[in-house]
Protein backbone atom coordinates (compact mmCIF):
# COMPACT_ATOMS: atom_id res chain seq x y z
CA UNK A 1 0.00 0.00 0.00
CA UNK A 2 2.86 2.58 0.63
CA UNK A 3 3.89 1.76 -2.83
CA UNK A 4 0.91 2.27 -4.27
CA UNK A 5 0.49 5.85 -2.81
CA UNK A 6 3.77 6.75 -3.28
CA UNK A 7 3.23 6.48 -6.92
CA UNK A 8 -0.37 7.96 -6.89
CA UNK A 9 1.38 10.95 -4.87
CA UNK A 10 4.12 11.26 -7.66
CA UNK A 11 1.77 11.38 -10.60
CA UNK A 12 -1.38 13.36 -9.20
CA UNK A 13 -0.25 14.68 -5.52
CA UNK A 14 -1.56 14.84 -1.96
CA UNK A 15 -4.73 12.59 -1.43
CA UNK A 16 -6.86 15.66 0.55
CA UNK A 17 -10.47 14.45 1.88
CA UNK A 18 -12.71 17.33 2.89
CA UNK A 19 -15.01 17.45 5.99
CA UNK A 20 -18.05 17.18 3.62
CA UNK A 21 -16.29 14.04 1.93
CA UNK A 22 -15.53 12.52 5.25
CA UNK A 23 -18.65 12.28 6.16
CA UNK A 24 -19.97 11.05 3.22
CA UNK A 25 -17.42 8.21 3.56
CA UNK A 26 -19.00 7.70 6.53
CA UNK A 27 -22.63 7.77 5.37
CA UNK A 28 -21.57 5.25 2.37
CA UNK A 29 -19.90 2.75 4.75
CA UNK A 30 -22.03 3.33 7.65
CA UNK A 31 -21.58 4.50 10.99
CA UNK A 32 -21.25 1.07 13.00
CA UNK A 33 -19.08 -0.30 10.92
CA UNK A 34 -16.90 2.72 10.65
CA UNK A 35 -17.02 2.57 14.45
CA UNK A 36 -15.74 -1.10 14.33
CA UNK A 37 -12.86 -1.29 11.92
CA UNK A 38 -11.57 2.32 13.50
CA UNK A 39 -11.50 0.32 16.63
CA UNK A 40 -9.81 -2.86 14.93
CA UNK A 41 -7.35 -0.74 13.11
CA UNK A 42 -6.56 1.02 16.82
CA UNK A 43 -5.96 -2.44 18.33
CA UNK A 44 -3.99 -3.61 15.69
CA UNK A 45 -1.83 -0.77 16.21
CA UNK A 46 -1.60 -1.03 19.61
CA UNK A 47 -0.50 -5.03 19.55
CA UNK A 48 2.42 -3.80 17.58
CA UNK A 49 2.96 -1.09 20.42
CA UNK A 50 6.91 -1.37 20.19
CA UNK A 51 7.22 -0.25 16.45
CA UNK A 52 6.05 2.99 16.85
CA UNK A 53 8.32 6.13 17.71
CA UNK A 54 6.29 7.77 20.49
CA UNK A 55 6.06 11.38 22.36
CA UNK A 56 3.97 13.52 24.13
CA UNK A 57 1.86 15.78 22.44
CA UNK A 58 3.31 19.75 22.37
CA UNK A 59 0.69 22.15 23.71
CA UNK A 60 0.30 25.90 23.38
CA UNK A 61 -1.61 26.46 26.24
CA UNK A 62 -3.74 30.31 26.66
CA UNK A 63 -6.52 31.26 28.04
CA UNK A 64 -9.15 29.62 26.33
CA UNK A 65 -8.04 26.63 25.30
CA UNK A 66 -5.25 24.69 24.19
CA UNK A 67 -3.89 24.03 19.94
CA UNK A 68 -1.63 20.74 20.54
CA UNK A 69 0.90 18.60 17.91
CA UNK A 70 0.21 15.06 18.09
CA UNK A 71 3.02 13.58 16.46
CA UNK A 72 4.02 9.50 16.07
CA UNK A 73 5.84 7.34 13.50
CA UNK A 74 6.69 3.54 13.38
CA UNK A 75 8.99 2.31 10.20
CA UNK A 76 7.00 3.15 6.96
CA UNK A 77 4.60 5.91 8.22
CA UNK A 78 4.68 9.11 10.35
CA UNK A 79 1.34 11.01 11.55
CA UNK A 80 0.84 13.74 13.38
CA UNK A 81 -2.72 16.16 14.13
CA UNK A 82 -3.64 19.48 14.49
CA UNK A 83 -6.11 19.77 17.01
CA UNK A 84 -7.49 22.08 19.53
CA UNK A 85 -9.87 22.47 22.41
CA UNK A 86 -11.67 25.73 23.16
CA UNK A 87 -15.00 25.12 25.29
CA UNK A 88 -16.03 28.63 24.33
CA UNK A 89 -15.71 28.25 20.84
CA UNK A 90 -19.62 27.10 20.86
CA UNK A 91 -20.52 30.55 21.46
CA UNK A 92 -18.51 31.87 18.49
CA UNK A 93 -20.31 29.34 16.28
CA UNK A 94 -17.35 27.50 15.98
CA UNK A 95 -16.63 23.35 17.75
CA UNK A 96 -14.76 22.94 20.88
CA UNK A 97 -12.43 20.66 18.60
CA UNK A 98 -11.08 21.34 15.46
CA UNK A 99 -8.29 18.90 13.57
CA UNK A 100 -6.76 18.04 10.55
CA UNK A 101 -4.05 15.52 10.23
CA UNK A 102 -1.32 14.04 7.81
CA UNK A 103 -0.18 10.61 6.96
CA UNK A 104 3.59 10.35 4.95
CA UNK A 105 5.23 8.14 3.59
CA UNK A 106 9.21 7.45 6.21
CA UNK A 107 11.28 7.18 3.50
CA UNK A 108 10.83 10.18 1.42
CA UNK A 109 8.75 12.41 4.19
CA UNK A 110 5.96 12.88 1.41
CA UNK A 111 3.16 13.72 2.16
CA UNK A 112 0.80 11.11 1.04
CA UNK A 113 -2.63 11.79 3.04
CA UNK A 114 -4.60 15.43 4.32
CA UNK A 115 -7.67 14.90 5.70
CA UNK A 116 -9.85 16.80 8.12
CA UNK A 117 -10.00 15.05 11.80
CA UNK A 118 -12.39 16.79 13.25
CA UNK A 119 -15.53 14.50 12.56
CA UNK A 120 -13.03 11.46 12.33
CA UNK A 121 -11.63 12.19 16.13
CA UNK A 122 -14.83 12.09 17.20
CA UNK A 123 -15.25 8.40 15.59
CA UNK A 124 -11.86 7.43 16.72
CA UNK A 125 -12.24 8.61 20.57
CA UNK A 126 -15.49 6.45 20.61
CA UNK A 127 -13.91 3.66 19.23
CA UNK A 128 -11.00 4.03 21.34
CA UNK A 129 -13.61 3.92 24.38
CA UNK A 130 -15.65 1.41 23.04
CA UNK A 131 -12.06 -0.71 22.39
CA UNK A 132 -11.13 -0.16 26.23
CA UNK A 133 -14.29 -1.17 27.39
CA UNK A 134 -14.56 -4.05 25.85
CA UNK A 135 -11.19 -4.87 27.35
CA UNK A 136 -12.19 -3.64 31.15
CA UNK A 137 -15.96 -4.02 31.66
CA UNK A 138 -17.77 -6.45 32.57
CA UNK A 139 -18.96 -8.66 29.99
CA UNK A 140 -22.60 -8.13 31.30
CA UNK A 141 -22.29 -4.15 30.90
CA UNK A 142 -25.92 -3.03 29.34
CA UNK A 143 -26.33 0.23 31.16
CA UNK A 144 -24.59 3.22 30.31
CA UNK A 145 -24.69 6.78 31.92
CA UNK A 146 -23.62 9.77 29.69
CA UNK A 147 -22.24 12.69 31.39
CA UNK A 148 -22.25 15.74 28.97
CA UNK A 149 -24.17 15.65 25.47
CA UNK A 150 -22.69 17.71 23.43
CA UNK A 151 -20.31 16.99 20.36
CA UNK A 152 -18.77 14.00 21.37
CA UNK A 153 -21.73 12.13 22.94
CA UNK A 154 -23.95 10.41 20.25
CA UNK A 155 -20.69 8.89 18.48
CA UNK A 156 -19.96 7.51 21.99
CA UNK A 157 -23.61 6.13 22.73
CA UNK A 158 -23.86 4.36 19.03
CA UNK A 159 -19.74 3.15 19.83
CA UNK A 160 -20.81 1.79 22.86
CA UNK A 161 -24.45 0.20 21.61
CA UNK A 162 -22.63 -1.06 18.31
CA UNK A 163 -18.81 -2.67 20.18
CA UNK A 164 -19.93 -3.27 23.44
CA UNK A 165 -23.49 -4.61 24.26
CA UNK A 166 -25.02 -1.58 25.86
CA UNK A 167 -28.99 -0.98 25.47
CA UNK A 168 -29.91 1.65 27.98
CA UNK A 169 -28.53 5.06 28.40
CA UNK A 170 -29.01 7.30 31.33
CA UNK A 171 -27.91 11.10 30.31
CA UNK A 172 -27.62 14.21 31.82
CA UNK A 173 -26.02 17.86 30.83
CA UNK A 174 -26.04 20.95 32.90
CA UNK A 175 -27.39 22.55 29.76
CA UNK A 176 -30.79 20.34 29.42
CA UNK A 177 -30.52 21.57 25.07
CA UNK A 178 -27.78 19.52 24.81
CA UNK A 179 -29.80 16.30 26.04
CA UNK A 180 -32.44 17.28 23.28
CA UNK A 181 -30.30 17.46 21.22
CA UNK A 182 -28.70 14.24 22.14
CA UNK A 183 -32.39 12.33 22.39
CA UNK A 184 -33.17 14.05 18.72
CA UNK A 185 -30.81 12.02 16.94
CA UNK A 186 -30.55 9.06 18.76
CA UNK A 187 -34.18 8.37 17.68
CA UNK A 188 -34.42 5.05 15.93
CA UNK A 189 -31.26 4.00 17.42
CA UNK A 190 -32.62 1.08 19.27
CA UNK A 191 -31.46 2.81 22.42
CA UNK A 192 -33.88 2.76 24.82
CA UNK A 193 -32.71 6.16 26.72
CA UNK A 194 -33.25 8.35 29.70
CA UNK A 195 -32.33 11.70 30.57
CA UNK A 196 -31.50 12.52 33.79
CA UNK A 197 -31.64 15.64 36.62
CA UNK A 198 -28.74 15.13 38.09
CA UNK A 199 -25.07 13.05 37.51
CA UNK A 200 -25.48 11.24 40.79
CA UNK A 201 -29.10 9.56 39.42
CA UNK A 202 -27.89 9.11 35.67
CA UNK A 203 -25.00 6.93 37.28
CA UNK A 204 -27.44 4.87 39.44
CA UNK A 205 -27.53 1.25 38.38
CA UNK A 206 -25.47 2.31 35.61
CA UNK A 207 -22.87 -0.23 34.47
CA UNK A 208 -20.44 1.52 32.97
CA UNK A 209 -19.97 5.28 33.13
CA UNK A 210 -18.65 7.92 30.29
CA UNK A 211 -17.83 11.57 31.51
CA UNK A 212 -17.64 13.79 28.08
CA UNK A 213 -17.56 17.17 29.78
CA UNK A 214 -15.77 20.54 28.18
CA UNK A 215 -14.77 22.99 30.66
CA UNK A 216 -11.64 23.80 31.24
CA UNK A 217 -11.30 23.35 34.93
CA UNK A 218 -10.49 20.45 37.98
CA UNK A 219 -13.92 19.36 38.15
CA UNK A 220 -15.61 16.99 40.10
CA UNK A 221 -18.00 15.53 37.75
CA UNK A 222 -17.88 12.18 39.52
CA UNK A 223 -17.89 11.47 43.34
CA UNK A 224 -16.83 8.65 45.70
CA UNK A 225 -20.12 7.71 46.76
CA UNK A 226 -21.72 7.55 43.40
CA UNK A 227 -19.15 4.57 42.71
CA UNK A 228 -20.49 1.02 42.91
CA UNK A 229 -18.64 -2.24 42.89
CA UNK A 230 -18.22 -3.49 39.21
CA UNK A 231 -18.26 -0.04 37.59
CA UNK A 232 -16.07 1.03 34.87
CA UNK A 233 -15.60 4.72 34.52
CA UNK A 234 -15.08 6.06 30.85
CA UNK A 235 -13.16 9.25 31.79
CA UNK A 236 -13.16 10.70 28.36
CA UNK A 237 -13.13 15.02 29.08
CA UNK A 238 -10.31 15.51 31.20
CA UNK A 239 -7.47 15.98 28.70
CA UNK A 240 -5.02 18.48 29.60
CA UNK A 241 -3.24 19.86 32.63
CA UNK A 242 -5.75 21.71 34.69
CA UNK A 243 -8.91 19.90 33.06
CA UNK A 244 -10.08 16.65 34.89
CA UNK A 245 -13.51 15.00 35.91
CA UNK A 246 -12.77 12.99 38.68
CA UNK A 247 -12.46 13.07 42.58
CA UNK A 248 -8.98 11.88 43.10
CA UNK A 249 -9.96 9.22 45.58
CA UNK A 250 -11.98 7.47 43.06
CA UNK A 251 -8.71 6.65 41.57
CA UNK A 252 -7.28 5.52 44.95
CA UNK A 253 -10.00 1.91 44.90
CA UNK A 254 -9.82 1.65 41.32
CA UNK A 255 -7.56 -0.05 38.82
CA UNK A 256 -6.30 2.92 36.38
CA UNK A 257 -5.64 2.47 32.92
CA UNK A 258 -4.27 4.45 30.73
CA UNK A 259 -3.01 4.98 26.61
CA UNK A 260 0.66 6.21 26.98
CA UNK A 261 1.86 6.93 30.93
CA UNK A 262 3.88 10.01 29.92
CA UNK A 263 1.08 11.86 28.36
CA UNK A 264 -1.33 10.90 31.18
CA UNK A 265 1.21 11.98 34.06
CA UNK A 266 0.63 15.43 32.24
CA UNK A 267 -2.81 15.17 31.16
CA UNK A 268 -5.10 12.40 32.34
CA UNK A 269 -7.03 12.59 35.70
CA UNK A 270 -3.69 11.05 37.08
CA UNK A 271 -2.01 14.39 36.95
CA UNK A 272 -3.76 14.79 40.70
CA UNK A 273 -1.18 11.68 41.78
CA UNK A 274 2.24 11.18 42.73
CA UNK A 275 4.55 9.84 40.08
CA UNK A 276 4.89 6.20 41.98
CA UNK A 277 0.79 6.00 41.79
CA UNK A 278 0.19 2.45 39.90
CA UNK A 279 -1.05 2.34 36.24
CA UNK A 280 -1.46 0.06 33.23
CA UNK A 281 -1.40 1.04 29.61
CA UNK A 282 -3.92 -0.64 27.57
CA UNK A 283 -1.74 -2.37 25.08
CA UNK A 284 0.02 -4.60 27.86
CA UNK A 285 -3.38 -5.47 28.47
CA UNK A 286 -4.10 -6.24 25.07
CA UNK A 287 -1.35 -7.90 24.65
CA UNK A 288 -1.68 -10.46 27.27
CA UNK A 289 1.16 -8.82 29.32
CA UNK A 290 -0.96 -7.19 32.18
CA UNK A 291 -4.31 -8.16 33.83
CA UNK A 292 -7.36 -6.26 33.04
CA UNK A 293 -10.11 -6.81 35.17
CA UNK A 294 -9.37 -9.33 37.80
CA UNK A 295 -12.87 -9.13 39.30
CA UNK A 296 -16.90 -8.57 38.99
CA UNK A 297 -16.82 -6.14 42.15
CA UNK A 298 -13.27 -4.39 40.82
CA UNK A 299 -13.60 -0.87 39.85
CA UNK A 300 -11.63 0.55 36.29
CA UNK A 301 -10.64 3.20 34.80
CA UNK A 302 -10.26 4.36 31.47
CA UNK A 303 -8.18 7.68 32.08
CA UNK A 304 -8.61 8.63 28.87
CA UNK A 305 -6.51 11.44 27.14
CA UNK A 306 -6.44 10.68 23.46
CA UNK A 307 -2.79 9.30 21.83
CA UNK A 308 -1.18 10.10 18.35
CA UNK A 309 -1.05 6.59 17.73
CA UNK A 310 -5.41 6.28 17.68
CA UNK A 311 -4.68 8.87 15.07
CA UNK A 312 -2.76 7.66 13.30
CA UNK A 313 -4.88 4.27 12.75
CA UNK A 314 -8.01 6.48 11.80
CA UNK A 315 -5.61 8.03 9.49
CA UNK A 316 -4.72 4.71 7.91
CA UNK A 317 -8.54 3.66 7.78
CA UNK A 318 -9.81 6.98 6.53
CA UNK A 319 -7.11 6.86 3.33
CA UNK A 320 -7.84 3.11 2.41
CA UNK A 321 -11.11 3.79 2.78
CA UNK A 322 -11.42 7.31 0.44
CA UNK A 323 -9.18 5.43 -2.41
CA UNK A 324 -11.35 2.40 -2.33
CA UNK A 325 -14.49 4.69 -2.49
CA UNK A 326 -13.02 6.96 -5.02
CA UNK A 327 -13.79 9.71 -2.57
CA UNK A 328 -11.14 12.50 -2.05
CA UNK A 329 -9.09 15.29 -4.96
CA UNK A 330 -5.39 15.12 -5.43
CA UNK A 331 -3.83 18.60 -4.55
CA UNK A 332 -0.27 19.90 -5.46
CA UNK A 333 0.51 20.35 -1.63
CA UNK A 334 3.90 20.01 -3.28
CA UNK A 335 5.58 20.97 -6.05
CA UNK A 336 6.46 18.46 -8.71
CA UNK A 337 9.43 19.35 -10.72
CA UNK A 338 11.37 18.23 -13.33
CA UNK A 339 14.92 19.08 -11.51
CA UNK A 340 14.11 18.91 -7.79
CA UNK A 341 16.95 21.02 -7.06
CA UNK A 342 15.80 24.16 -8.91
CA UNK A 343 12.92 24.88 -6.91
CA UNK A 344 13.63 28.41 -7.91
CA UNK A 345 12.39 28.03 -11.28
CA UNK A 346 8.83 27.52 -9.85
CA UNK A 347 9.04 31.19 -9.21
CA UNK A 348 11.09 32.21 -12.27
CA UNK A 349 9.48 30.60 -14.79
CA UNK A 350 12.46 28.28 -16.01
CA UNK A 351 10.94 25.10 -14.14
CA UNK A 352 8.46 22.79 -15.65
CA UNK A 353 6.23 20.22 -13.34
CA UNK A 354 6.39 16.72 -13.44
CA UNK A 355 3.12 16.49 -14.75
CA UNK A 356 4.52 18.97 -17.57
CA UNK A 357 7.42 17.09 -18.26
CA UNK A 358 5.25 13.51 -18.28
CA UNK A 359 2.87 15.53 -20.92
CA UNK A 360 5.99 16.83 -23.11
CA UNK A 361 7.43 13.28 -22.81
CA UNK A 362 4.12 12.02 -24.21
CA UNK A 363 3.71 14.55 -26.87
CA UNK A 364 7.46 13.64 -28.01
């Protein structure tokens, strides 16, 4: 396949899919299997956990929000997103998250994939949750609570109905328009769905828990008495220093997992904890290296923070997906030349393309 759009790249340029094009991608494929093979192409990544070259994101921090680089690379392929999160953007008319991303090729750095991430980070954070648990909640899980309903939230109710088993959800917003809005088009989902007054009764009886909150801020979305024995917690807002959603003794009876431990020490709900506190990341689980859940009555947690590498795999399943569709425009994100070292002659007028020089060939 890198071949193969290497060569596309040489004679036509940068593979660029759109937001509108994304989604109908999506529309063509559907959503629950989009959903599913996201989340297969995550966990295949993460079994080969070892081959990738892995950092941190960088984040400009201000204000408002945050604009991070989420950069990662194993032998044939380098990634990285654009992405931002600014909970006041809503009243600007503008998402909370924005993001566009990149897929090269190693060995020549070309650029072989541009594609907006905003709609497909939405699918790949579901799927991501949906992927962890599967791997920490109890098999039984059918109840879900939903804390915030706003962007995020029906891609993580259909991710969770679709991959997991879960029939009922139990919502609740502060702003009761977002729950609407979340009931609206869930409606012939199969879901049979309640919405809540308050986060302490959406999480009764609920099996698994997902907190998708936006502000910026050490909240306390989720208490030590609302936890019950056999809960998993999805902890899916708090994703930069400053921002969390959960009391920090929750964490203390709970086993914490997380996606890559030096992120998380920064930006996970672990950034209340000392360095020494104990957690797993999810691919030694998947990998058969680490126990997941070693109980019915044992408490988890998905400290979720979002990782290049999930990126990365949407990346890979978004451009397989666009060629096979025929979905997508080439773009000269990069100029072909004749003589590669006279990139002045783009300017000048003494260079001619590649796609010239193919056509001159041709004529001759």
């Amino acid at each position: 396949m890198t071949a193969t759009a290497l060569t596309s790249f040489r004679a036509s340029g940068t593979l660029y899919l759109s937001a509108p094009e994304a989604a109908e991608l999506i529309r063509r494929l559907g959503l629950p299997l989009c959903l599913q093979q996201i989340a297969d192409h995550i966990r295949a990544d993460f079994l080969r956990w070892p081959d990738f070259d892995k950092s941190a994101r960088t984040a400009a921090h201000s204000q408002g929000g945050v604009i991070e680089l989420m950069p990662v690379a194993d032998a044939h392929r380098y990634s990285f997103k654009y992405v931002n999160g600014h909970p006041g953007n809503t009243r600007l008319g503008l998402p909370t998250v924005m993001a566009f991303g990149v897929l090269a090729d190693v060995d020549t750095g070309a650029p072989l994939f541009l594609s907006e991430l905003t709609l497909t980070t939405a699918l790949r954070t579901a799927a991501m949750s949906a992927l962890a648990a599967k791997t920490l909640a109890r098999p039984d899980s059918r109840v879900m609570a939903l804390i915030g309903n706003g962007a995020q939230s029906e891609f993580q109710a259909l991710a969770f109905q679709h991959l997991v088993g879960i029939e009922t959800l139990r919502v609740y917003d502060v702003d009761p328009a977002a729950a609407t809005k979340l009931v609206n088009n869930l409606q012939g989902s199969g879901l049979h769905i309640t919405v809540c007054d308050s986060t302490a009764e959406a999480v009764r009886s609920a099996d698994i828990v997902t907190t998708v909150t936006a502000d910026k801020a050490m909240a306390l979305i989720l208490t030590p008495e609302m936890i019950q024995p056999g809960m998993h917690l999805n902890a899916v807002g708090g994703d930069c220093p400053g921002k969390t959603e959960l009391h920090g003794d929750i964490l203390d009876t709970a086993q914490v997992f997380v996606e890559y431990e030096p992120q998380s020490r920064i930006e996970g709900e672990i950034q209340h904890k000392s360095a020494d506190f104990a957690v797993t990341e999810l691919w030694q689980v998947l990998r058969g290296e680490r126990p997941g859940r070693t109980g019915a009555e044992q408490v988890t947690v998905f400290d979720s923070v979002g990782f290049a590498l999930e990126d990365f795999s949407a990346l890979r399943f978004m451009m397989d997906s666009a060629l096979r569709l025929g979905l997508g425009e080439r773009i000269a994100l990069i100029p072909q030349l004749a003589d590669p070292k006279n990139l002045f002659g783009l300017v000048s007028g003494t260079a001619a393309s590649g796609a010239a020089r193919d056509a001159l060939e041709l004529a001759v």
